[in-house]
PDB file of N, CA and C in Angstrom:
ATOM      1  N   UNK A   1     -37.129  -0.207  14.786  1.00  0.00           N
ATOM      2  CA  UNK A   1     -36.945  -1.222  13.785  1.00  0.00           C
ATOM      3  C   UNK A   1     -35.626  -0.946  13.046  1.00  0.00           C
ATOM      4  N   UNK A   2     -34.740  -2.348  13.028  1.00  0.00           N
ATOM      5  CA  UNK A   2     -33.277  -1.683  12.501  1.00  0.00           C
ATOM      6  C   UNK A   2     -33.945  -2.413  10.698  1.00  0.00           C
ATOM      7  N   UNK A   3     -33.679  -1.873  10.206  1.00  0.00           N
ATOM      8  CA  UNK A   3     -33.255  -2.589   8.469  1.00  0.00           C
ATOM      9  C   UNK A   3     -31.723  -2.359   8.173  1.00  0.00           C
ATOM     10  N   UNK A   4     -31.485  -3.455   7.696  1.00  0.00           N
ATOM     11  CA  UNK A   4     -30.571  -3.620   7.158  1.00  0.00           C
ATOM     12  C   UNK A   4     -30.103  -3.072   5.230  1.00  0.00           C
ATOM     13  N   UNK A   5     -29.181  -1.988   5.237  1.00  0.00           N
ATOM     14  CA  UNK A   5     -29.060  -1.431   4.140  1.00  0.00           C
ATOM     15  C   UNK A   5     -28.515  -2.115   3.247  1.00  0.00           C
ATOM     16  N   UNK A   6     -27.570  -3.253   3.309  1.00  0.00           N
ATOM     17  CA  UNK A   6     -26.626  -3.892   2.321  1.00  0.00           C
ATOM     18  C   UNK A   6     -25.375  -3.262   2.267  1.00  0.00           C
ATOM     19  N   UNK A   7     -24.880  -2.420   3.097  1.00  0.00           N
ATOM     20  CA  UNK A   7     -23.629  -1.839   2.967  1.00  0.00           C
ATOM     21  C   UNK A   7     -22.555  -3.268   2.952  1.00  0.00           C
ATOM     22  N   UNK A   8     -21.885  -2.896   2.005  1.00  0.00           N
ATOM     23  CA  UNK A   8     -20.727  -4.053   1.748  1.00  0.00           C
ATOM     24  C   UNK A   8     -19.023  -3.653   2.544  1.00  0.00           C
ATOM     25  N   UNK A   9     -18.863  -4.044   3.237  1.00  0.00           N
ATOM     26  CA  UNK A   9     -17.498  -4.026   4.013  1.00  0.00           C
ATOM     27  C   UNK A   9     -16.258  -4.727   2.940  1.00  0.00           C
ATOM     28  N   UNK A  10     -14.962  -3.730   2.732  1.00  0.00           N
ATOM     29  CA  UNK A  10     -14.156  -4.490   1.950  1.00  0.00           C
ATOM     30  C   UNK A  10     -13.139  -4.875   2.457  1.00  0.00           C
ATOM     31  N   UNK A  11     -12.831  -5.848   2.306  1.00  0.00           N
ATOM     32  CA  UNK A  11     -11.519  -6.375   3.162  1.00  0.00           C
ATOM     33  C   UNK A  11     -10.191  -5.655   2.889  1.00  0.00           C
ATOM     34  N   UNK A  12      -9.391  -5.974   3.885  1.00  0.00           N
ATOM     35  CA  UNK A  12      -7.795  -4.925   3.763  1.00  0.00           C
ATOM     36  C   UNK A  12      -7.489  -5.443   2.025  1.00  0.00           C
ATOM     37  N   UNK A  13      -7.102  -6.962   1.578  1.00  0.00           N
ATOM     38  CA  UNK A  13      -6.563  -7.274   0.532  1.00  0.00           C
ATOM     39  C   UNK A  13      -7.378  -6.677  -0.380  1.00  0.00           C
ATOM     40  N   UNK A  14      -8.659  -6.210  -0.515  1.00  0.00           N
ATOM     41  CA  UNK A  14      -9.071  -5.553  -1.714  1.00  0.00           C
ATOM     42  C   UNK A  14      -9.086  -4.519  -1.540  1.00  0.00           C
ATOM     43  N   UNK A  15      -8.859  -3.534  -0.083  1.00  0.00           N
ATOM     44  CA  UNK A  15      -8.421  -1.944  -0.311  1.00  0.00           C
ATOM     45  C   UNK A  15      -7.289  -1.832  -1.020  1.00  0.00           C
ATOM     46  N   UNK A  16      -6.266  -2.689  -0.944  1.00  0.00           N
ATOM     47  CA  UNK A  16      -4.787  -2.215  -1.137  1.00  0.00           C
ATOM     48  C   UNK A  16      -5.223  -2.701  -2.511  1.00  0.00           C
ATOM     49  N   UNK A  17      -5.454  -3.871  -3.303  1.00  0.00           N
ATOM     50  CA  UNK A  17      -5.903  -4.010  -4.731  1.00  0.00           C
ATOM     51  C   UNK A  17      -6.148  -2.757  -5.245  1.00  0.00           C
ATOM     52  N   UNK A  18      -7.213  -2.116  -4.729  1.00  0.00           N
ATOM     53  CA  UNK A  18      -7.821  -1.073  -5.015  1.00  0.00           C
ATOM     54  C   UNK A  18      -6.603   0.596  -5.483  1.00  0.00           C
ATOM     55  N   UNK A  19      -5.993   0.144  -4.870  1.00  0.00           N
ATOM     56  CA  UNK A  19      -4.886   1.441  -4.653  1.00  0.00           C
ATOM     57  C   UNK A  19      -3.921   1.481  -5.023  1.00  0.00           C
ATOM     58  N   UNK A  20      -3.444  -0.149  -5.789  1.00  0.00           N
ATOM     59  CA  UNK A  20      -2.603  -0.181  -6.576  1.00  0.00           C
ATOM     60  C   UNK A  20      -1.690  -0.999  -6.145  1.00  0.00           C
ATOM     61  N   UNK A  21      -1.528  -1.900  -5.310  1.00  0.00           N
ATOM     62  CA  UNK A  21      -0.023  -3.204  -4.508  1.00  0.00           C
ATOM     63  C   UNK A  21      -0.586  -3.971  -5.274  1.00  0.00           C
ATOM     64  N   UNK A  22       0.973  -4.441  -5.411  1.00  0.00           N
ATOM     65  CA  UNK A  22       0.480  -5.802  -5.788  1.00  0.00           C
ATOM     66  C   UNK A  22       0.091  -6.545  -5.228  1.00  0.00           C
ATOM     67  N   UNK A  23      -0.457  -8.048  -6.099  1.00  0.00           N
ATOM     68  CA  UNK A  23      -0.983  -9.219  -5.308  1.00  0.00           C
ATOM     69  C   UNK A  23      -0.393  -9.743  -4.347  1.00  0.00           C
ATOM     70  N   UNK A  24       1.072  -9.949  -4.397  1.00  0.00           N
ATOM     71  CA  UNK A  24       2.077 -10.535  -3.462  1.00  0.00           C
ATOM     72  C   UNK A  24       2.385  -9.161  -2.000  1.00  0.00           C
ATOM     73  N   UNK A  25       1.649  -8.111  -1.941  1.00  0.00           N
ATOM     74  CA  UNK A  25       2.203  -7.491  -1.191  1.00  0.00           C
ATOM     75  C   UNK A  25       1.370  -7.646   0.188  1.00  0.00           C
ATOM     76  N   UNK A  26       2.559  -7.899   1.397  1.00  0.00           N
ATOM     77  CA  UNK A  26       1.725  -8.461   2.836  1.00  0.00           C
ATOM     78  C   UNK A  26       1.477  -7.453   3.415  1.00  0.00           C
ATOM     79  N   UNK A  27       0.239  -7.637   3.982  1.00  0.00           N
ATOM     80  CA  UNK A  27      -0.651  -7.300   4.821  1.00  0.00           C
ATOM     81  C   UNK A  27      -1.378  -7.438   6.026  1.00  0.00           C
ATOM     82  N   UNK A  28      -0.920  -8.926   6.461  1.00  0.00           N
ATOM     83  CA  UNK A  28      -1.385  -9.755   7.719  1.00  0.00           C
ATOM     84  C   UNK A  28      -0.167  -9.078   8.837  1.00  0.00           C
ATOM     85  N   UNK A  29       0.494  -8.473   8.530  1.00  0.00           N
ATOM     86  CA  UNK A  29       1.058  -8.787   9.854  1.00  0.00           C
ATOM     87  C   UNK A  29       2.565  -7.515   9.286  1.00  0.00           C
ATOM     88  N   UNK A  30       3.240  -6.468  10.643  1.00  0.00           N
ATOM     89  CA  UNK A  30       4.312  -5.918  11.016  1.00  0.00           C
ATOM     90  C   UNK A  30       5.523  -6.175  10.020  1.00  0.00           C
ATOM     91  N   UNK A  31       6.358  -5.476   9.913  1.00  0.00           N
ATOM     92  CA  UNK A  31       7.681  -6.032   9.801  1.00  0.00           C
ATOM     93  C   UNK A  31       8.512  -6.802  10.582  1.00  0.00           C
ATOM     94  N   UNK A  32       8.318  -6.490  11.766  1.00  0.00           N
ATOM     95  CA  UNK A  32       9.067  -7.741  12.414  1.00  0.00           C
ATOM     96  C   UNK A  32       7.445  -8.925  13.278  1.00  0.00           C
ATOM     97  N   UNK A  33       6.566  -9.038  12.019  1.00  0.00           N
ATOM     98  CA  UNK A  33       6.009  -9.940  12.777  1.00  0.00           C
ATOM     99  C   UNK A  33       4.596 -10.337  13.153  1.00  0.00           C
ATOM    100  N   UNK A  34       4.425  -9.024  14.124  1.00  0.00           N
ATOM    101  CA  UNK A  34       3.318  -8.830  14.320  1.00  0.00           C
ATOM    102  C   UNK A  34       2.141  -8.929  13.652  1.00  0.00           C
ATOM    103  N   UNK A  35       1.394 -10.168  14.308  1.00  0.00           N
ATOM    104  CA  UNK A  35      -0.165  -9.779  13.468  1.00  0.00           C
ATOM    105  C   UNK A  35      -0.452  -8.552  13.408  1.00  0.00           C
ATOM    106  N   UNK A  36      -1.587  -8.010  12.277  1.00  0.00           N
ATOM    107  CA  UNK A  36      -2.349  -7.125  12.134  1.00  0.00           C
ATOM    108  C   UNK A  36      -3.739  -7.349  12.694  1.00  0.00           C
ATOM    109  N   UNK A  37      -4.323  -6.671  13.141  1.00  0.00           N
ATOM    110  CA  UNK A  37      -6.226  -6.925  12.900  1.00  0.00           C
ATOM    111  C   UNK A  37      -6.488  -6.240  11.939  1.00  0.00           C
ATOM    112  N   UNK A  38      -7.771  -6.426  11.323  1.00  0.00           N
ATOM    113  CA  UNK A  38      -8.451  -6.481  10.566  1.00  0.00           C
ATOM    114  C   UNK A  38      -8.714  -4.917  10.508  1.00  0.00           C
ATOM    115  N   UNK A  39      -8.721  -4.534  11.706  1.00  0.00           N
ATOM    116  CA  UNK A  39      -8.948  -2.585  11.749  1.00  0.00           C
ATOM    117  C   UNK A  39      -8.208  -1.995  11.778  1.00  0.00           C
ATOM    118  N   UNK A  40      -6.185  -2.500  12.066  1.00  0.00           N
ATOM    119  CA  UNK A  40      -5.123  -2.088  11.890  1.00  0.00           C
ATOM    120  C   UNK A  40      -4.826  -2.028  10.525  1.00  0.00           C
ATOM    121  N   UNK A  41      -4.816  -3.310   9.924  1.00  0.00           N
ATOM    122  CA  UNK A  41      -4.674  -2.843   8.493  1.00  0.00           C
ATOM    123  C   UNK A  41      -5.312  -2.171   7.317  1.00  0.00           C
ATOM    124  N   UNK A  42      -7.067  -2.126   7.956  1.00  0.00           N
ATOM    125  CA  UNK A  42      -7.723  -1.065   6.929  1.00  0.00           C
ATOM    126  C   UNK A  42      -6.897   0.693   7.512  1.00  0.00           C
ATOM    127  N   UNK A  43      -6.444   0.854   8.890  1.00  0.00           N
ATOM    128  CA  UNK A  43      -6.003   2.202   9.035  1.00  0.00           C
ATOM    129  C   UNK A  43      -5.200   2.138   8.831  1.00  0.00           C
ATOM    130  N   UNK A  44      -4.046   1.019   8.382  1.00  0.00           N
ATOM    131  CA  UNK A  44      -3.345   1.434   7.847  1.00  0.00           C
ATOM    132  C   UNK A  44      -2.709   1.392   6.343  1.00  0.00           C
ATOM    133  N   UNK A  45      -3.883   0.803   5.180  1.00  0.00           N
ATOM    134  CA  UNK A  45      -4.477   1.244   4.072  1.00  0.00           C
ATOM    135  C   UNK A  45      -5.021   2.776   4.038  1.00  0.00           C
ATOM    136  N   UNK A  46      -5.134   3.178   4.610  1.00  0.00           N
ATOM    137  CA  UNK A  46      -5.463   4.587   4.528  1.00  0.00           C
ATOM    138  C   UNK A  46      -5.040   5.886   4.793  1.00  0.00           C
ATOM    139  N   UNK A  47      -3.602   5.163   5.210  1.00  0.00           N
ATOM    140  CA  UNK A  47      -2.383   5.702   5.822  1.00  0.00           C
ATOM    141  C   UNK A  47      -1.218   5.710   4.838  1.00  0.00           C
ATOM    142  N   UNK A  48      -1.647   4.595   3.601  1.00  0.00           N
ATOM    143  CA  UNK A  48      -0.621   3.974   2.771  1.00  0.00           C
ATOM    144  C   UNK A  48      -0.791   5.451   1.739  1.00  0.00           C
ATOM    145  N   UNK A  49       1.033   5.196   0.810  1.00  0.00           N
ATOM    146  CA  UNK A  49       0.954   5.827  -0.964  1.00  0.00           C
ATOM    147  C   UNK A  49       1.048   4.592  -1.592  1.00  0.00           C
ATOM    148  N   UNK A  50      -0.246   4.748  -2.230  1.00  0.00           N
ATOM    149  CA  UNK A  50      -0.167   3.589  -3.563  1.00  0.00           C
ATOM    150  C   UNK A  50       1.426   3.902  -4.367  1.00  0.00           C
ATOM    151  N   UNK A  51       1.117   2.723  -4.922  1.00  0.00           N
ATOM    152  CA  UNK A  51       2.655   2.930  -6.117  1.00  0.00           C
ATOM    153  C   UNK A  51       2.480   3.461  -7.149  1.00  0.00           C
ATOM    154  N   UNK A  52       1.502   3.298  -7.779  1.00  0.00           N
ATOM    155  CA  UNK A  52       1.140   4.276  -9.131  1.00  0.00           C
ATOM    156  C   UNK A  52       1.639   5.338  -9.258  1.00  0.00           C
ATOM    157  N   UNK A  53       0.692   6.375  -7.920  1.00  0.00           N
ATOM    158  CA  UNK A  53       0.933   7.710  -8.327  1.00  0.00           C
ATOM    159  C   UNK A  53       2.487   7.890  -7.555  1.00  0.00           C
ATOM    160  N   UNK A  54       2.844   7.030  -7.055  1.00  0.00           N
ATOM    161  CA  UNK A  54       4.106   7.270  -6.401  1.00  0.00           C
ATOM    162  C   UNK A  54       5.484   7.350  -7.255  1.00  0.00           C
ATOM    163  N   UNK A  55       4.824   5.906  -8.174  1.00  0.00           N
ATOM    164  CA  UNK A  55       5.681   5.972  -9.429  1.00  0.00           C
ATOM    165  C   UNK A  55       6.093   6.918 -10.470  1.00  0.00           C
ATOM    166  N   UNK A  56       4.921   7.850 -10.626  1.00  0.00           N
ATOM    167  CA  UNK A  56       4.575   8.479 -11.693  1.00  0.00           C
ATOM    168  C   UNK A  56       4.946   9.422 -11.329  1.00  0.00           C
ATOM    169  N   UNK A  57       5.300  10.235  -9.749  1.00  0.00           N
ATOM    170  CA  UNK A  57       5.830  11.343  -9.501  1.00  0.00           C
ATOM    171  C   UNK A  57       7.202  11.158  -9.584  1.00  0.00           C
ATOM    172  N   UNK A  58       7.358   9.592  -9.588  1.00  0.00           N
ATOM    173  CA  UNK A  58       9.136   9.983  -9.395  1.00  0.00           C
ATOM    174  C   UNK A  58       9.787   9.788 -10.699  1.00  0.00           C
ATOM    175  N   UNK A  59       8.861   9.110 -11.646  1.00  0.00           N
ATOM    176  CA  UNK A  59       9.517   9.074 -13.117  1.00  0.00           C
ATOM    177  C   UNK A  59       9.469  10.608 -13.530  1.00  0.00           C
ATOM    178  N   UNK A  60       8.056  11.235 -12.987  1.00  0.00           N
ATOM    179  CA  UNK A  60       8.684  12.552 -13.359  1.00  0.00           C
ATOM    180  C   UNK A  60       9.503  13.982 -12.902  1.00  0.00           C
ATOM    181  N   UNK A  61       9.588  13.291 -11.810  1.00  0.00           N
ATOM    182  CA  UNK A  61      10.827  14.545 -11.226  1.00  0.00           C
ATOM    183  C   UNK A  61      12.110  14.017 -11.287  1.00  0.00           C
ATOM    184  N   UNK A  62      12.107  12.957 -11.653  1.00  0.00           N
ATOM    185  CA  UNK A  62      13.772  12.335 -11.118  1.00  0.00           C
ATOM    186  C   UNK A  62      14.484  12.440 -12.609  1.00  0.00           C
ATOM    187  N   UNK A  63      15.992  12.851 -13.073  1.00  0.00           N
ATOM    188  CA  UNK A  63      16.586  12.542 -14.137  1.00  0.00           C
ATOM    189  C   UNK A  63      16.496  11.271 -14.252  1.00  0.00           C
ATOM    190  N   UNK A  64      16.471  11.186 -15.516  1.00  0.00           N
ATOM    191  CA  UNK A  64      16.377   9.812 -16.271  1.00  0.00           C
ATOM    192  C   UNK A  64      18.223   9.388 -16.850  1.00  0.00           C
ATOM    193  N   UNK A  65      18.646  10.100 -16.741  1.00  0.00           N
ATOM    194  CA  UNK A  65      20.019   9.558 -16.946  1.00  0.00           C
ATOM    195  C   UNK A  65      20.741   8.949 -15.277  1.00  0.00           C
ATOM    196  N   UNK A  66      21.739   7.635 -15.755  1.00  0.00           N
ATOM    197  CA  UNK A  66      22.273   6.935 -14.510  1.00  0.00           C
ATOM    198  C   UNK A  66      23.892   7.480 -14.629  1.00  0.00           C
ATOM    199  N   UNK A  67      23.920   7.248 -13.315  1.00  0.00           N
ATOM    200  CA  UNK A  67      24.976   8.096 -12.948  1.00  0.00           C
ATOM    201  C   UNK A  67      25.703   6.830 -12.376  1.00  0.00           C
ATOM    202  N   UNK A  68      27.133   6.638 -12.821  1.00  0.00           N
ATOM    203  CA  UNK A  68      28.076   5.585 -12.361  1.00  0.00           C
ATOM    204  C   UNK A  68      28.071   5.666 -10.531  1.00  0.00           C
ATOM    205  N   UNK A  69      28.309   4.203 -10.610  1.00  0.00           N
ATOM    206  CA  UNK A  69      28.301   3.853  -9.140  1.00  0.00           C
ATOM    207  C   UNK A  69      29.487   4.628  -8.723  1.00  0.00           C
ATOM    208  N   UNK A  70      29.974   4.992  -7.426  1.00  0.00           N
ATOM    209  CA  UNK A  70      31.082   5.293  -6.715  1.00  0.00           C
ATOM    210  C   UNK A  70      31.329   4.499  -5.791  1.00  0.00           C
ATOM    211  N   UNK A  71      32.539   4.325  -5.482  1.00  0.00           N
ATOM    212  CA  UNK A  71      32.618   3.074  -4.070  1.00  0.00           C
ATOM    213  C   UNK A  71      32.893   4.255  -2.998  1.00  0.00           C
ATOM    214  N   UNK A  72      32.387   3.358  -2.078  1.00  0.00           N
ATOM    215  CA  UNK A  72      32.602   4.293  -0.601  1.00  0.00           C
ATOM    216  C   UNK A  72      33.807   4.400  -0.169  1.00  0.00           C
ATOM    217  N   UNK A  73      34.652   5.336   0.529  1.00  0.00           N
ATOM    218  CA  UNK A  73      35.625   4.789   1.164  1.00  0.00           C
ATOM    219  C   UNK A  73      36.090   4.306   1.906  1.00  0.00           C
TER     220      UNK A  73
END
């Protein structure tokens, strides 16, 4: 006899919610293109660095003073 537990499956757009992208950030599909499936992009939600803590490491290791542009030569 199978019963059914209620386990809730979350979709890719609310893992990455979850972890901190924004709303506008894509998920359906490659950089050049390519669809995603549905099991590509949860592995590769789980593969991702949120921005938060990504942010927060680099506000704090990085100097906070800007340094003039240089042109290349």
């Amino acid at each position: 006899m199978i019963v059914d537990i209620g386990l809730l499956i979350l979709k890719p757009h609310e893992l990455y919610r979850a972890q901190g992208f924004p709303v506008g950030y894509i998920i359906d599909r490659t950089a050049n293109g390519t669809p995603l499936t549905t099991s590509a992009a949860v592995r590769m939600v789980g593969n991702s660095v949120s921005p938060p803590p990504l942010r927060a490491l680099a506000e704090a290791n990085l100097d906070p003073t800007t340094l003039p542009l240089a042109v290349a030569a």
